[in-house]
C-alpha atoms as a PDB file:
ATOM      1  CA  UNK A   1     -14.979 -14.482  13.888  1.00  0.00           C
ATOM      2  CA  UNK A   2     -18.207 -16.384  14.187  1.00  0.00           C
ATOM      3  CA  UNK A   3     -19.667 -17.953  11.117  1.00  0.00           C
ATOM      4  CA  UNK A   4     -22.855 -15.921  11.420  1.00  0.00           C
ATOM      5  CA  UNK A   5     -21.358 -12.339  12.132  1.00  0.00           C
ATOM      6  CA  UNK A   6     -21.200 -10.364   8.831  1.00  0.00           C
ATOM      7  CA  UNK A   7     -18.022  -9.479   7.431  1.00  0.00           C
ATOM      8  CA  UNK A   8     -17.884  -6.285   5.945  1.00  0.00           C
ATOM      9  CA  UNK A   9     -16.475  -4.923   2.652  1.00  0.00           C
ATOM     10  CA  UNK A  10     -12.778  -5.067   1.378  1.00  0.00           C
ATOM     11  CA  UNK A  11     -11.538  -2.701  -1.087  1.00  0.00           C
ATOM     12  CA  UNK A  12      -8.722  -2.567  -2.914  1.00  0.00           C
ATOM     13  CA  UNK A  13      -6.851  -0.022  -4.596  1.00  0.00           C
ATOM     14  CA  UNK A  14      -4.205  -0.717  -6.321  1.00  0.00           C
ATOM     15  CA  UNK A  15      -1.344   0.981  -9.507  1.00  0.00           C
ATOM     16  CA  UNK A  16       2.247   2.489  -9.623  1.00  0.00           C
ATOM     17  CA  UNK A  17       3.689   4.980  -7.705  1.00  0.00           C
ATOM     18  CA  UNK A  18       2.584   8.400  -7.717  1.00  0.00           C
ATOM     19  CA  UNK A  19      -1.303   7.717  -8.899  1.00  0.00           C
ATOM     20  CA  UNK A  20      -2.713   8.961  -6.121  1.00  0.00           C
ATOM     21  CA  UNK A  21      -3.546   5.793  -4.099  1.00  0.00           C
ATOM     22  CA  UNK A  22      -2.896   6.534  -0.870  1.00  0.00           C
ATOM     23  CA  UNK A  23      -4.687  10.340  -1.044  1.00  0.00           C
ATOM     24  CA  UNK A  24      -7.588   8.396  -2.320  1.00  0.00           C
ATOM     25  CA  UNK A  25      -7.729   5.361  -0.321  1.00  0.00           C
ATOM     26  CA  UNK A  26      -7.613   7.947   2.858  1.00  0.00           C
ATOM     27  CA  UNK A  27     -10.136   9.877   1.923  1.00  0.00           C
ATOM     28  CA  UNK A  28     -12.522   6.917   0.944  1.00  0.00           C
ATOM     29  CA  UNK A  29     -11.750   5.457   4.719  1.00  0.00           C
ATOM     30  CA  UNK A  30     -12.880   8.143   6.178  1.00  0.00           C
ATOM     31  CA  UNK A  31     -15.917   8.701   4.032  1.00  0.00           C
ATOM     32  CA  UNK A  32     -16.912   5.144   4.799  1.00  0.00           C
ATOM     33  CA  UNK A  33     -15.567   3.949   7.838  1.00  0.00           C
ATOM     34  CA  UNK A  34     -13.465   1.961   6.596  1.00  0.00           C
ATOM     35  CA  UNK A  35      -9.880   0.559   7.840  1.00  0.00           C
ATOM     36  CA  UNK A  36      -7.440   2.299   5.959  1.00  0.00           C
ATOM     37  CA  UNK A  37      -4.332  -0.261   5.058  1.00  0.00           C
ATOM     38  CA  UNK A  38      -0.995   1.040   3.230  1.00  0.00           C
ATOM     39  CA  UNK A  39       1.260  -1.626   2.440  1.00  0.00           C
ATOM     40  CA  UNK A  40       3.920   0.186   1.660  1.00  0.00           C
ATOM     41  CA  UNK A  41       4.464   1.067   5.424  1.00  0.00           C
ATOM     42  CA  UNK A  42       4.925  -2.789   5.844  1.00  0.00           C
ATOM     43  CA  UNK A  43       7.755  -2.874   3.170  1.00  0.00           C
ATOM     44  CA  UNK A  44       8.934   0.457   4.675  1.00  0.00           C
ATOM     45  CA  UNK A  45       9.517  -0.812   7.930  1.00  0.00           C
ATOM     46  CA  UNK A  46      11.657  -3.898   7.151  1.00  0.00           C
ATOM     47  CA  UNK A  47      13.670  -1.151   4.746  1.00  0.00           C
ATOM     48  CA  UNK A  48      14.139   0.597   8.096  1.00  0.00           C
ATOM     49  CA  UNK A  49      15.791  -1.866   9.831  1.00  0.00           C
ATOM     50  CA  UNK A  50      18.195  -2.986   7.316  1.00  0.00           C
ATOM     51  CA  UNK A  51      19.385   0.489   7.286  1.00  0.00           C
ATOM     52  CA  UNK A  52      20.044   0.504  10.993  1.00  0.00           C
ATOM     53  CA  UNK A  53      20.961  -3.453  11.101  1.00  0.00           C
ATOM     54  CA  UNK A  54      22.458  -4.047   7.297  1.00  0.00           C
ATOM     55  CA  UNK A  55      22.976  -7.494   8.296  1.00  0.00           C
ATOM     56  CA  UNK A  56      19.630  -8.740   8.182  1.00  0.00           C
ATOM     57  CA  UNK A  57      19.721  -8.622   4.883  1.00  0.00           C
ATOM     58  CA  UNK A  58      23.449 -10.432   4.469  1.00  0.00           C
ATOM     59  CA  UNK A  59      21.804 -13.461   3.670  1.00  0.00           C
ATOM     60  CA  UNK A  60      18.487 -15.154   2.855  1.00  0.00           C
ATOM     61  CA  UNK A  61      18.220 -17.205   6.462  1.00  0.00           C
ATOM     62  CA  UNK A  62      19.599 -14.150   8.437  1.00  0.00           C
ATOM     63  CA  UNK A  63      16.327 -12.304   6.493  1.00  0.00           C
ATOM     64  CA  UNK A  64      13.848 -15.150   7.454  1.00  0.00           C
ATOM     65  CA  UNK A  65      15.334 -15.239  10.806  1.00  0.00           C
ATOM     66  CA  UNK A  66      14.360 -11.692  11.285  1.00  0.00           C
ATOM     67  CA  UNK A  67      10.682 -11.635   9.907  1.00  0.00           C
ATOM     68  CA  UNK A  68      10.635 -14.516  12.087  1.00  0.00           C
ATOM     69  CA  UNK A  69      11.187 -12.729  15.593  1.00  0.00           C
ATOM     70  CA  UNK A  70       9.985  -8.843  13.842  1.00  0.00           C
ATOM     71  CA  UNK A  71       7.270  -7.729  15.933  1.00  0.00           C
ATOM     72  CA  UNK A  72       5.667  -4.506  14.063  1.00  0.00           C
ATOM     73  CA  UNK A  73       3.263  -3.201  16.409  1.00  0.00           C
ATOM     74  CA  UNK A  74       0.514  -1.572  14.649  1.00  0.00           C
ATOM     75  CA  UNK A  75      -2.106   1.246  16.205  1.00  0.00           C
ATOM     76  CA  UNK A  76      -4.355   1.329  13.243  1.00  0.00           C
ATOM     77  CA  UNK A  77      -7.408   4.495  12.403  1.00  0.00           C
ATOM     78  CA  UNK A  78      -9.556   5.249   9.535  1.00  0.00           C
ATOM     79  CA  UNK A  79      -6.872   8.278   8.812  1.00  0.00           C
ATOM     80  CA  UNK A  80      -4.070   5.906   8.984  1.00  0.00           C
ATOM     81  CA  UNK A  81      -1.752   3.720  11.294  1.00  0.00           C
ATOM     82  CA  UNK A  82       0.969   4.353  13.441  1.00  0.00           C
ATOM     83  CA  UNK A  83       4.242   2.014  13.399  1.00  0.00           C
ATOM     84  CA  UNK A  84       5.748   0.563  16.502  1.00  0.00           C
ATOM     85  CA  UNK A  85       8.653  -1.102  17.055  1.00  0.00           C
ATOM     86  CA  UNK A  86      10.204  -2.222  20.813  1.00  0.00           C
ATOM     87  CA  UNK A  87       8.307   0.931  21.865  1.00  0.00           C
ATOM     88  CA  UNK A  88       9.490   3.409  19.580  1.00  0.00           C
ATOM     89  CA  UNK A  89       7.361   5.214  17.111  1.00  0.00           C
ATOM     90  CA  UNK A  90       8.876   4.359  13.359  1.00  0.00           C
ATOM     91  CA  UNK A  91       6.268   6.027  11.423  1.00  0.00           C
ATOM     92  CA  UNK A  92       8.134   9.377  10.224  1.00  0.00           C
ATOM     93  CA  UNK A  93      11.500   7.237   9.978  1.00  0.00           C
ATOM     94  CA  UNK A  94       9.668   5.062   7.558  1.00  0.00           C
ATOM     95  CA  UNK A  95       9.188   8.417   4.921  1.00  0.00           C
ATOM     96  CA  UNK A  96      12.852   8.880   4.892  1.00  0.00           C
ATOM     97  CA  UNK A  97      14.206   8.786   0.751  1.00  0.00           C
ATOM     98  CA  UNK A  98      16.931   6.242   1.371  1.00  0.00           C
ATOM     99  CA  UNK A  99      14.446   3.488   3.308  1.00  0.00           C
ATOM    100  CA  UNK A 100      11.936   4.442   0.348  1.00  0.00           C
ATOM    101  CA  UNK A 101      14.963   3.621  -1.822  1.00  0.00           C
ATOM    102  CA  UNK A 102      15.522   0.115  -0.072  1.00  0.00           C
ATOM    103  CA  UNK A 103      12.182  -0.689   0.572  1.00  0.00           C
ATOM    104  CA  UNK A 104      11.626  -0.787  -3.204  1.00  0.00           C
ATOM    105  CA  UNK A 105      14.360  -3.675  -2.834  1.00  0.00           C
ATOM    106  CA  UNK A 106      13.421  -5.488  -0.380  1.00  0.00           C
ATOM    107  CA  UNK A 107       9.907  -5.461  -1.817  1.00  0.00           C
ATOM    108  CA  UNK A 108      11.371  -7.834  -4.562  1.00  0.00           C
ATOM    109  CA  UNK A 109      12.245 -10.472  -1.774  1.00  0.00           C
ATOM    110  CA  UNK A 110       9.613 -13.161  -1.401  1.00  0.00           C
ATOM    111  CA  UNK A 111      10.403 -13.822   2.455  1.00  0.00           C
ATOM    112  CA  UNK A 112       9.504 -10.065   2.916  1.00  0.00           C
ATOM    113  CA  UNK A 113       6.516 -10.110   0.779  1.00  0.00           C
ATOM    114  CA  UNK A 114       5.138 -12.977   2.443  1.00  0.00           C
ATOM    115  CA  UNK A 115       5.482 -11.357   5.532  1.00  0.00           C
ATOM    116  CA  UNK A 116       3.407  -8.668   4.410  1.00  0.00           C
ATOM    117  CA  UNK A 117       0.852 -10.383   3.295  1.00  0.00           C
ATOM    118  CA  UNK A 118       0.354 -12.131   6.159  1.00  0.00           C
ATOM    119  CA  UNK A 119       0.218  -9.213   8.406  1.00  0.00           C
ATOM    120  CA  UNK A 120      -2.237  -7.518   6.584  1.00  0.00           C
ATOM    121  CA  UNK A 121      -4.631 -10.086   6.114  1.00  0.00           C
ATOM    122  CA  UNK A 122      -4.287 -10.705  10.283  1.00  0.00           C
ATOM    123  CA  UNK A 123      -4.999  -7.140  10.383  1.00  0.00           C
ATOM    124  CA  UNK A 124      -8.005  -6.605   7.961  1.00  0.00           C
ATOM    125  CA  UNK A 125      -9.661  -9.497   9.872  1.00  0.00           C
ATOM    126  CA  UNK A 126     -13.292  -9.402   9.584  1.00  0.00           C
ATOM    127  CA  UNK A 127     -12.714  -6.839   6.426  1.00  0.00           C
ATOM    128  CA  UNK A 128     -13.933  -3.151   6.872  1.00  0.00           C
ATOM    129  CA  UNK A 129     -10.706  -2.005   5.039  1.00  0.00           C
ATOM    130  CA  UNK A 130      -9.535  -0.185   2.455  1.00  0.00           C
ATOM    131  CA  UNK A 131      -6.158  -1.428   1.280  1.00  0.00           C
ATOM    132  CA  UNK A 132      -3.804   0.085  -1.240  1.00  0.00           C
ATOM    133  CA  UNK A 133      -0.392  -0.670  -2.848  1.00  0.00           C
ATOM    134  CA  UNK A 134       0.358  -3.064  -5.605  1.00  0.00           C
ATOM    135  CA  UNK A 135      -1.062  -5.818  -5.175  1.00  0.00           C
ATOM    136  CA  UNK A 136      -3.521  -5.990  -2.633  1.00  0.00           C
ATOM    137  CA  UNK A 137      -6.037  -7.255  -5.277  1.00  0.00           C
ATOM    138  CA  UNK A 138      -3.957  -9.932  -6.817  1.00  0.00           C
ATOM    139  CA  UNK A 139      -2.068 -11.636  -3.667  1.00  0.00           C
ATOM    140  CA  UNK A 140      -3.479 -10.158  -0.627  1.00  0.00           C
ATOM    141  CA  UNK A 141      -6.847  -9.658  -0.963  1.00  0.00           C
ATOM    142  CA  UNK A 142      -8.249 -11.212  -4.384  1.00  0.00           C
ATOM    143  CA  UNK A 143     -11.401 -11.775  -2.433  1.00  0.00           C
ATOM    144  CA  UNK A 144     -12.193  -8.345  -2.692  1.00  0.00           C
ATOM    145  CA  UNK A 145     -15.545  -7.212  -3.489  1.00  0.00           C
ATOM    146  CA  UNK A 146     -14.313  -3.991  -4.868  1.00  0.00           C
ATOM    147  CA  UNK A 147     -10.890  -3.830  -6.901  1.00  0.00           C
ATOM    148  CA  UNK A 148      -9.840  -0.662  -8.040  1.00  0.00           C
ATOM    149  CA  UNK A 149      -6.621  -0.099 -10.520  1.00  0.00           C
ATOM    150  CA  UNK A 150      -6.043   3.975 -10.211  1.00  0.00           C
ATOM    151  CA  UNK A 151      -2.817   4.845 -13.070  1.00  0.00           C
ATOM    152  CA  UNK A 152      -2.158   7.933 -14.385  1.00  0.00           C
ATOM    153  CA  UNK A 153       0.804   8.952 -17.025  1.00  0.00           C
ATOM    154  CA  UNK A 154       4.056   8.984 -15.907  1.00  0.00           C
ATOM    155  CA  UNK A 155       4.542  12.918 -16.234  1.00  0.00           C
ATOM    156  CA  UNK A 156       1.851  13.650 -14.519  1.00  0.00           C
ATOM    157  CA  UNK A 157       2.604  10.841 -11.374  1.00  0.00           C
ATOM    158  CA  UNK A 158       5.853  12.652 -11.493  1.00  0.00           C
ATOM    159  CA  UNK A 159       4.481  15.939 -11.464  1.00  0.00           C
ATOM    160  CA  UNK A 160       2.412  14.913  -8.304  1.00  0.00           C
ATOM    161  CA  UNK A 161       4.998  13.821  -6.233  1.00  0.00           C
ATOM    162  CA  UNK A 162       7.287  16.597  -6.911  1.00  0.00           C
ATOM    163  CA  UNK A 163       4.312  18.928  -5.682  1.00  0.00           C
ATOM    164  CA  UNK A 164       3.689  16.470  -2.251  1.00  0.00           C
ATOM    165  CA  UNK A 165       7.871  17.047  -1.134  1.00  0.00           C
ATOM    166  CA  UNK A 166       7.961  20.004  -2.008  1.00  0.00           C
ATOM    167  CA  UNK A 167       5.361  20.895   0.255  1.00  0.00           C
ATOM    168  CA  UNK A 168       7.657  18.609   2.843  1.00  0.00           C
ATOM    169  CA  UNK A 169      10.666  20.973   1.750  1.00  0.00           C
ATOM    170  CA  UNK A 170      12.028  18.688  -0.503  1.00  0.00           C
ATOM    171  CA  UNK A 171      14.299  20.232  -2.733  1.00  0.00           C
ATOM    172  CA  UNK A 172      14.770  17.309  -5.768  1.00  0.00           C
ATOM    173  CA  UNK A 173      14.255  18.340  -9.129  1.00  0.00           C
ATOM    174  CA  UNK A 174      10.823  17.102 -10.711  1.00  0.00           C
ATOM    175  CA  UNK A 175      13.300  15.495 -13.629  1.00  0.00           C
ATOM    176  CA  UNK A 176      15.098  12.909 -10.667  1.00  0.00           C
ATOM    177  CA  UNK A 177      11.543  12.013  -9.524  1.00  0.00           C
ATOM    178  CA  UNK A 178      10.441  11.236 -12.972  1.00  0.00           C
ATOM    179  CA  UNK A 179      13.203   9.248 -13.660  1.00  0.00           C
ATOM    180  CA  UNK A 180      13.125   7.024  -9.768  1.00  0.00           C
ATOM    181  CA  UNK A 181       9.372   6.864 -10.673  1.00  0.00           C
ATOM    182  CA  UNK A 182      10.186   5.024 -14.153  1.00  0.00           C
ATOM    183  CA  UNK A 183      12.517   2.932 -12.410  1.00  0.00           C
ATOM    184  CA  UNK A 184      10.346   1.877  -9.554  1.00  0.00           C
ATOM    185  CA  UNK A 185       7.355   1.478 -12.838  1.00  0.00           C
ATOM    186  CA  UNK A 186      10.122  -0.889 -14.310  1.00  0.00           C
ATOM    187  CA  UNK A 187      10.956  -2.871 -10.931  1.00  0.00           C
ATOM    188  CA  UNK A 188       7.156  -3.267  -9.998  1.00  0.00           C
ATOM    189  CA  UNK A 189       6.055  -4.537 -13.491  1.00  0.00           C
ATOM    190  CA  UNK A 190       9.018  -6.640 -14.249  1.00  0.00           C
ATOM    191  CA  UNK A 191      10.218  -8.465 -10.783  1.00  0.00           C
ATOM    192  CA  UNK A 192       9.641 -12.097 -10.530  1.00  0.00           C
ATOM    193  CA  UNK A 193       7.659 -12.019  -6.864  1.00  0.00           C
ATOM    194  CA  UNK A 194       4.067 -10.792  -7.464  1.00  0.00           C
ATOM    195  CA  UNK A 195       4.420  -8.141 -10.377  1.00  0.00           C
ATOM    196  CA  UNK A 196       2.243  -5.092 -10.776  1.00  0.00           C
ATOM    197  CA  UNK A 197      -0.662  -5.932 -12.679  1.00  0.00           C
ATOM    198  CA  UNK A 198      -4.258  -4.917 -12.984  1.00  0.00           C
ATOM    199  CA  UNK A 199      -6.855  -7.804 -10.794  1.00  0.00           C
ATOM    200  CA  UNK A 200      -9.300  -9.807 -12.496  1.00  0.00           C
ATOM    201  CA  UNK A 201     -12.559  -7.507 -12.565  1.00  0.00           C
ATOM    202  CA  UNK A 202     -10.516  -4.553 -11.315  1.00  0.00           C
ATOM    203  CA  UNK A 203     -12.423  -1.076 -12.287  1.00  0.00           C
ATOM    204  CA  UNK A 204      -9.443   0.636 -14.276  1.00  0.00           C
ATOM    205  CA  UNK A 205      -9.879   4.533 -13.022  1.00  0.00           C
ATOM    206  CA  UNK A 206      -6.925   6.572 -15.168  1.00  0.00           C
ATOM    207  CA  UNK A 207      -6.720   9.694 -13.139  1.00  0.00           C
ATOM    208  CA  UNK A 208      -4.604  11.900 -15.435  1.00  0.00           C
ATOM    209  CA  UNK A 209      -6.786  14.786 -16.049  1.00  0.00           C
ATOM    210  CA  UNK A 210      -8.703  14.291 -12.583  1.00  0.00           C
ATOM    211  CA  UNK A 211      -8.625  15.979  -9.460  1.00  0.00           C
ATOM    212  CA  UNK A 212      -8.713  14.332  -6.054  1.00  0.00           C
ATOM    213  CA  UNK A 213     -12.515  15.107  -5.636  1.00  0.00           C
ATOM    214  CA  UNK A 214     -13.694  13.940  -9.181  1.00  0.00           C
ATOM    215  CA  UNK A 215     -11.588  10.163  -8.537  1.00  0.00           C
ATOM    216  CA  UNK A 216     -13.292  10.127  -5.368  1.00  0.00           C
ATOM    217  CA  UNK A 217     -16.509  10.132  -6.125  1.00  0.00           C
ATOM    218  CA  UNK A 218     -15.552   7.425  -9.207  1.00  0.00           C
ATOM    219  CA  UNK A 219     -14.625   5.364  -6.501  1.00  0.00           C
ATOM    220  CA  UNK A 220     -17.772   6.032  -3.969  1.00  0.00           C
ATOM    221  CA  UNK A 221     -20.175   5.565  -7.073  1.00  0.00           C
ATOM    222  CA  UNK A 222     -18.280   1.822  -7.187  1.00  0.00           C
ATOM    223  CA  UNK A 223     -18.207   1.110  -2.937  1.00  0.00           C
ATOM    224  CA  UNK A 224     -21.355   2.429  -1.876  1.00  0.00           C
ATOM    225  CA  UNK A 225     -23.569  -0.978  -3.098  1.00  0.00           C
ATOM    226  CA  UNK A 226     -21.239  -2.892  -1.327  1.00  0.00           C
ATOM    227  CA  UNK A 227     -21.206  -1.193   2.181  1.00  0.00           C
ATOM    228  CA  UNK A 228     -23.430  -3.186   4.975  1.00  0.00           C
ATOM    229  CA  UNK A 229     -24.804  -5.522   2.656  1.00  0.00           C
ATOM    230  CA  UNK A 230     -21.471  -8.048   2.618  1.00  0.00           C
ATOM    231  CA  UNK A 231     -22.016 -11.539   4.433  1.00  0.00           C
ATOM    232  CA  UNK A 232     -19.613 -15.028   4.504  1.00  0.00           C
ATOM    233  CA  UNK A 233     -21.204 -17.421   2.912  1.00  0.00           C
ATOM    234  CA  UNK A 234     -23.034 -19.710   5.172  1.00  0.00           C
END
Protein backbone atom coordinates (compact mmCIF):
# COMPACT_ATOMS: atom_id res chain seq x y z
CA UNK A 1 0.00 0.00 0.00
CA UNK A 2 1.48 3.40 -0.59
CA UNK A 3 2.89 5.29 2.32
CA UNK A 4 0.48 8.16 1.82
CA UNK A 5 -2.90 6.19 1.30
CA UNK A 6 -4.80 6.05 4.65
CA UNK A 7 -5.26 2.91 6.31
CA UNK A 8 -8.39 2.50 7.88
CA UNK A 9 -9.53 1.20 11.30
CA UNK A 10 -8.91 -2.34 12.85
CA UNK A 11 -11.07 -3.66 15.46
CA UNK A 12 -10.82 -6.32 17.50
CA UNK A 13 -13.09 -8.35 19.38
CA UNK A 14 -12.05 -10.74 21.29
CA UNK A 15 -13.34 -13.53 24.72
CA UNK A 16 -14.39 -17.26 25.15
CA UNK A 17 -16.70 -19.14 23.41
CA UNK A 18 -20.23 -18.47 23.41
CA UNK A 19 -20.03 -14.45 24.27
CA UNK A 20 -21.47 -13.43 21.42
CA UNK A 21 -18.46 -12.38 19.27
CA UNK A 22 -19.15 -13.37 16.12
CA UNK A 23 -23.15 -12.05 16.24
CA UNK A 24 -21.57 -8.84 17.24
CA UNK A 25 -18.60 -8.48 15.17
CA UNK A 26 -21.19 -9.17 12.07
CA UNK A 27 -23.41 -6.84 12.85
CA UNK A 28 -20.76 -4.04 13.58
CA UNK A 29 -19.26 -4.92 9.84
CA UNK A 30 -22.09 -4.25 8.36
CA UNK A 31 -22.99 -1.14 10.28
CA UNK A 32 -19.59 0.22 9.35
CA UNK A 33 -18.28 -1.21 6.40
CA UNK A 34 -16.03 -2.94 7.76
CA UNK A 35 -14.21 -6.42 6.76
CA UNK A 36 -15.61 -8.89 8.87
CA UNK A 37 -12.67 -11.58 9.95
CA UNK A 38 -13.52 -14.90 12.06
CA UNK A 39 -10.58 -16.74 12.96
CA UNK A 40 -12.04 -19.53 13.98
CA UNK A 41 -12.89 -20.47 10.29
CA UNK A 42 -9.02 -20.49 9.82
CA UNK A 43 -8.55 -23.07 12.71
CA UNK A 44 -11.72 -24.76 11.37
CA UNK A 45 -10.43 -25.44 8.14
CA UNK A 46 -7.09 -27.12 9.02
CA UNK A 47 -9.54 -29.25 11.63
CA UNK A 48 -11.26 -30.20 8.37
CA UNK A 49 -8.63 -31.67 6.71
CA UNK A 50 -7.19 -33.71 9.38
CA UNK A 51 -10.49 -35.31 9.58
CA UNK A 52 -10.47 -36.26 5.94
CA UNK A 53 -6.43 -36.69 5.81
CA UNK A 54 -5.60 -37.79 9.70
CA UNK A 55 -2.13 -37.96 8.67
CA UNK A 56 -1.31 -34.49 8.50
CA UNK A 57 -1.37 -34.33 11.79
CA UNK A 58 0.89 -37.76 12.45
CA UNK A 59 3.70 -35.70 13.05
CA UNK A 60 4.98 -32.14 13.57
CA UNK A 61 6.93 -31.91 9.91
CA UNK A 62 4.05 -33.81 8.12
CA UNK A 63 1.84 -30.65 9.84
CA UNK A 64 4.34 -27.92 8.63
CA UNK A 65 4.57 -29.65 5.40
CA UNK A 66 0.92 -29.16 4.93
CA UNK A 67 0.43 -25.42 6.02
CA UNK A 68 3.25 -25.19 3.78
CA UNK A 69 1.50 -26.23 0.37
CA UNK A 70 -2.48 -25.39 2.11
CA UNK A 71 -3.95 -23.00 -0.16
CA UNK A 72 -7.33 -21.67 1.65
CA UNK A 73 -8.95 -19.64 -0.85
CA UNK A 74 -10.89 -16.98 0.73
CA UNK A 75 -14.03 -14.86 -0.96
CA UNK A 76 -14.35 -12.41 1.82
CA UNK A 77 -17.86 -9.71 2.50
CA UNK A 78 -18.84 -7.45 5.20
CA UNK A 79 -21.51 -10.42 6.20
CA UNK A 80 -18.80 -12.91 6.19
CA UNK A 81 -16.38 -15.12 4.02
CA UNK A 82 -16.69 -18.06 2.11
CA UNK A 83 -13.96 -21.01 2.35
CA UNK A 84 -12.38 -22.56 -0.66
CA UNK A 85 -10.37 -25.28 -1.02
CA UNK A 86 -9.11 -26.97 -4.68
CA UNK A 87 -12.49 -25.57 -5.80
CA UNK A 88 -14.77 -26.86 -3.37
CA UNK A 89 -16.80 -24.78 -1.04
CA UNK A 90 -15.71 -25.88 2.80
CA UNK A 91 -17.67 -23.35 4.57
CA UNK A 92 -20.74 -25.51 5.98
CA UNK A 93 -18.20 -28.56 6.44
CA UNK A 94 -16.24 -26.29 8.66
CA UNK A 95 -19.59 -26.01 11.33
CA UNK A 96 -19.59 -29.69 11.65
CA UNK A 97 -19.28 -30.69 15.88
CA UNK A 98 -16.42 -33.12 15.42
CA UNK A 99 -14.02 -30.48 13.23
CA UNK A 100 -15.25 -27.88 16.01
CA UNK A 101 -14.03 -30.60 18.39
CA UNK A 102 -10.50 -30.86 16.61
CA UNK A 103 -10.13 -27.51 15.69
CA UNK A 104 -10.05 -26.64 19.41
CA UNK A 105 -6.85 -29.02 19.18
CA UNK A 106 -5.20 -28.06 16.62
CA UNK A 107 -5.65 -24.48 17.78
CA UNK A 108 -3.07 -25.42 20.58
CA UNK A 109 -0.38 -26.18 17.81
CA UNK A 110 1.95 -23.27 17.17
CA UNK A 111 2.66 -24.28 13.38
CA UNK A 112 -1.19 -23.89 12.93
CA UNK A 113 -1.49 -20.76 14.83
CA UNK A 114 1.16 -19.17 13.00
CA UNK A 115 -0.44 -19.96 9.98
CA UNK A 116 -3.35 -18.15 11.00
CA UNK A 117 -1.96 -15.32 11.88
CA UNK A 118 -0.32 -14.84 8.94
CA UNK A 119 -3.26 -15.25 6.76
CA UNK A 120 -5.23 -12.88 8.42
CA UNK A 121 -2.97 -10.16 8.65
CA UNK A 122 -2.37 -10.75 4.51
CA UNK A 123 -5.99 -10.50 4.43
CA UNK A 124 -6.87 -7.40 6.63
CA UNK A 125 -4.23 -5.55 4.53
CA UNK A 126 -4.77 -1.95 4.54
CA UNK A 127 -7.20 -2.59 7.79
CA UNK A 128 -11.02 -1.87 7.33
CA UNK A 129 -11.73 -5.06 9.43
CA UNK A 130 -13.36 -6.24 12.14
CA UNK A 131 -11.69 -9.33 13.54
CA UNK A 132 -12.86 -11.64 16.27
CA UNK A 133 -11.67 -14.80 18.12
CA UNK A 134 -9.17 -15.03 20.87
CA UNK A 135 -6.62 -13.32 20.27
CA UNK A 136 -6.78 -11.07 17.55
CA UNK A 137 -5.81 -8.21 19.96
CA UNK A 138 -2.87 -9.81 21.59
CA UNK A 139 -0.99 -11.72 18.56
CA UNK A 140 -2.67 -10.75 15.46
CA UNK A 141 -3.58 -7.46 15.54
CA UNK A 142 -2.17 -5.60 18.81
CA UNK A 143 -2.03 -2.57 16.61
CA UNK A 144 -5.53 -2.19 16.88
CA UNK A 145 -7.06 1.05 17.44
CA UNK A 146 -10.08 -0.46 18.98
CA UNK A 147 -9.79 -3.70 21.28
CA UNK A 148 -12.79 -5.04 22.57
CA UNK A 149 -12.91 -8.10 25.30
CA UNK A 150 -16.89 -9.19 25.13
CA UNK A 151 -17.31 -12.27 28.25
CA UNK A 152 -20.28 -13.19 29.68
CA UNK A 153 -20.88 -16.04 32.56
CA UNK A 154 -20.53 -19.35 31.70
CA UNK A 155 -24.36 -20.29 32.15
CA UNK A 156 -25.45 -17.85 30.25
CA UNK A 157 -22.61 -18.50 27.11
CA UNK A 158 -24.00 -21.93 27.52
CA UNK A 159 -27.43 -20.98 27.46
CA UNK A 160 -26.71 -19.06 24.13
CA UNK A 161 -25.33 -21.65 22.24
CA UNK A 162 -27.79 -24.20 23.16
CA UNK A 163 -30.49 -21.64 21.76
CA UNK A 164 -28.17 -21.00 18.23
CA UNK A 165 -28.24 -25.29 17.46
CA UNK A 166 -31.15 -25.68 18.40
CA UNK A 167 -32.39 -23.39 15.96
CA UNK A 168 -29.87 -25.59 13.51
CA UNK A 169 -31.82 -28.77 14.89
CA UNK A 170 -29.36 -29.66 17.19
CA UNK A 171 -30.58 -31.92 19.62
CA UNK A 172 -27.58 -31.78 22.61
CA UNK A 173 -28.62 -31.13 25.95
CA UNK A 174 -27.80 -27.46 27.23
CA UNK A 175 -25.86 -29.48 30.29
CA UNK A 176 -23.11 -31.17 27.42
CA UNK A 177 -22.68 -27.64 25.99
CA UNK A 178 -22.00 -26.18 29.32
CA UNK A 179 -19.68 -28.61 30.18
CA UNK A 180 -17.53 -28.57 26.24
CA UNK A 181 -17.83 -24.76 26.85
CA UNK A 182 -15.86 -25.06 30.34
CA UNK A 183 -13.51 -27.25 28.73
CA UNK A 184 -12.77 -25.20 25.70
CA UNK A 185 -12.71 -21.93 28.73
CA UNK A 186 -9.99 -24.26 30.36
CA UNK A 187 -7.97 -25.11 27.01
CA UNK A 188 -8.06 -21.38 25.77
CA UNK A 189 -6.89 -19.85 29.14
CA UNK A 190 -4.43 -22.46 30.08
CA UNK A 191 -2.51 -23.70 26.68
CA UNK A 192 1.02 -22.70 26.30
CA UNK A 193 0.64 -21.04 22.49
CA UNK A 194 -1.01 -17.59 22.84
CA UNK A 195 -3.56 -18.04 25.83
CA UNK A 196 -6.85 -16.23 26.13
CA UNK A 197 -6.36 -13.10 27.78
CA UNK A 198 -7.81 -9.64 27.83
CA UNK A 199 -5.29 -6.89 25.38
CA UNK A 200 -3.59 -4.09 26.84
CA UNK A 201 -6.28 -1.15 26.71
CA UNK A 202 -8.97 -3.63 25.69
CA UNK A 203 -12.64 -2.10 26.59
CA UNK A 204 -13.95 -5.10 28.84
CA UNK A 205 -17.88 -5.25 27.65
CA UNK A 206 -19.51 -8.25 30.06
CA UNK A 207 -22.61 -9.00 28.13
CA UNK A 208 -24.50 -11.18 30.63
CA UNK A 209 -27.63 -9.33 31.14
CA UNK A 210 -27.42 -7.65 27.52
CA UNK A 211 -29.13 -8.18 24.45
CA UNK A 212 -27.55 -8.16 21.01
CA UNK A 213 -28.80 -4.53 20.32
CA UNK A 214 -27.74 -2.94 23.74
CA UNK A 215 -23.74 -4.61 23.17
CA UNK A 216 -23.96 -3.17 19.88
CA UNK A 217 -24.35 0.07 20.39
CA UNK A 218 -21.51 -0.29 23.47
CA UNK A 219 -19.38 -1.17 20.80
CA UNK A 220 -20.47 1.66 18.05
CA UNK A 221 -20.27 4.34 20.94
CA UNK A 222 -16.32 2.93 21.12
CA UNK A 223 -15.65 2.61 16.87
CA UNK A 224 -17.37 5.48 15.60
CA UNK A 225 -14.25 8.19 16.57
CA UNK A 226 -12.08 5.98 14.94
CA UNK A 227 -13.81 5.45 11.49
CA UNK A 228 -12.15 7.68 8.49
CA UNK A 229 -9.97 9.51 10.64
CA UNK A 230 -7.05 6.53 10.88
CA UNK A 231 -3.67 7.35 8.95
CA UNK A 232 0.08 5.40 8.98
CA UNK A 233 2.28 7.39 10.39
CA UNK A 234 4.30 9.31 7.95
Amino acid sequence: MPPDQPRRVIVTIDGPAGAGKSSIAKRLAGRLDLLYLESGAFYRAVALMAVRQPQFLSNSQGLEDFLATFQLQVVSGNEGFRLFVAGQDITAGIRDPEVSRIASQVATLRPVRQWVHDRLRQIAGSGGVIAEGRDMGTKVFPEAEVKIFLDASLEVRAHRRWLELQNQGNTLRENAILEDIAQRDRRDRERVEDPLSMPPGAHYIDSTAYDLKRVEDICLHLIQPYIKTVSREP
